[in-house]
Protein backbone atom coordinates (compact mmCIF):
# COMPACT_ATOMS: atom_id res chain seq x y z
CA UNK A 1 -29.27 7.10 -175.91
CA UNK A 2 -32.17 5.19 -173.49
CA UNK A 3 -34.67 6.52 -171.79
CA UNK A 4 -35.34 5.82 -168.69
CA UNK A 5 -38.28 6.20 -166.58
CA UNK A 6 -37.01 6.65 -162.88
CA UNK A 7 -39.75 6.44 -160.69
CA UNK A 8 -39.10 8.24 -157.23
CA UNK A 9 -40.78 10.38 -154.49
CA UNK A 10 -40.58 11.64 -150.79
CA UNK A 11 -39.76 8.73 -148.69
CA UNK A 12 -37.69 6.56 -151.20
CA UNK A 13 -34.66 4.42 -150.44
CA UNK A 14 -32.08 4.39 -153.20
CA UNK A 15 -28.36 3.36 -153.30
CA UNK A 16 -25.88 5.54 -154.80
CA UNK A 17 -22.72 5.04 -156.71
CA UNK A 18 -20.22 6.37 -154.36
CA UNK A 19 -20.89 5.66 -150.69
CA UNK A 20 -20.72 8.03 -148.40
CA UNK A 21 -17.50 9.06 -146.12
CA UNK A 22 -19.54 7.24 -143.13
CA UNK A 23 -19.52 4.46 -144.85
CA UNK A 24 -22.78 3.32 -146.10
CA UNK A 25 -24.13 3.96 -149.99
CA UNK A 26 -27.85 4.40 -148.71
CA UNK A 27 -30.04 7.30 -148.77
CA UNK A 28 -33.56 8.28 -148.54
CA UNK A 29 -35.02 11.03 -150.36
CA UNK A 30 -36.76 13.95 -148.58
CA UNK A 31 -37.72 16.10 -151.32
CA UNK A 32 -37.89 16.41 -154.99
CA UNK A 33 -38.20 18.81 -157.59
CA UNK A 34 -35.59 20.39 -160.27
CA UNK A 35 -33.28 19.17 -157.31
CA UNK A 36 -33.35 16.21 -155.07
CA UNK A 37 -32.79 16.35 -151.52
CA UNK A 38 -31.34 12.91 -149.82
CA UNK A 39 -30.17 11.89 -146.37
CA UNK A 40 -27.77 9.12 -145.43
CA UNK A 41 -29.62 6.46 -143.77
CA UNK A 42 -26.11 5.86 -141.12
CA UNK A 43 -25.56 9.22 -140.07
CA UNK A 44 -28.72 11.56 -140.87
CA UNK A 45 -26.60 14.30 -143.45
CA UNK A 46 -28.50 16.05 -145.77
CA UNK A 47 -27.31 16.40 -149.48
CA UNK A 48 -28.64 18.71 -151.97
CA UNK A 49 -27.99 17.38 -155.46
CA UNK A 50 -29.50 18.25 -159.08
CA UNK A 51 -31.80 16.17 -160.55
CA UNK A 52 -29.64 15.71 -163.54
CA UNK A 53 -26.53 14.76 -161.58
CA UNK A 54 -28.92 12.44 -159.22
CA UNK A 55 -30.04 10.41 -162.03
CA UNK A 56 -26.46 9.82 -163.22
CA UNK A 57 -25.40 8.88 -159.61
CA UNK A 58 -28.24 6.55 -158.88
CA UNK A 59 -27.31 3.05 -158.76
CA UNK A 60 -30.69 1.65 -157.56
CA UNK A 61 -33.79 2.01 -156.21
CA UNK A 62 -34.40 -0.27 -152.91
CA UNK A 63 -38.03 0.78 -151.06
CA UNK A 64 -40.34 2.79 -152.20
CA UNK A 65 -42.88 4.33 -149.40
CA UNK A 66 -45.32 1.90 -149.27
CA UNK A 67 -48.59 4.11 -148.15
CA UNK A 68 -47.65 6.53 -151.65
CA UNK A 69 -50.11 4.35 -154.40
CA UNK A 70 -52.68 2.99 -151.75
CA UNK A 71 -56.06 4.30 -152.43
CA UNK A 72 -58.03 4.94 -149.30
CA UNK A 73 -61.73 4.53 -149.11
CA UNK A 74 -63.65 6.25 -146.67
């Protein structure tokens, strides 16, 4: 079995498997933990899904938020 290291977060655009009845297959993520939270980019539903079962679903990950690994100096 492979390990993979999915790296994700708040504000991440990811394409799933199975589109969505609306018709589009992309989602952001809005919150993470032991599950993951996405909404449909086309139509703004939410969709509560278990990390586990996420991970399985994901096809790929498209945009990650850009402001997440910049360091700021003051």
């Amino acid at each position: 079995m492979e390990n993979k290291v999915l790296n994700y977060g708040v504000g991440t655009k990811v394409i799933m498997k199975k589109p969505h009845p609306c018709g589009t297959n992309l989602w952001e993520i809005t919150r993470t933990g032991a599950d993951i939270k996405i909404k449909c980019i086309n139509c703004g539903r939410t969709v509560l899904i278990p990390r586990i079962e996420f991970n399985k679903k994901l096809k790929k990950i498209v945009e990650e938020e850009e402001n997440k690994w910049k360091i700021r100096k003051n």
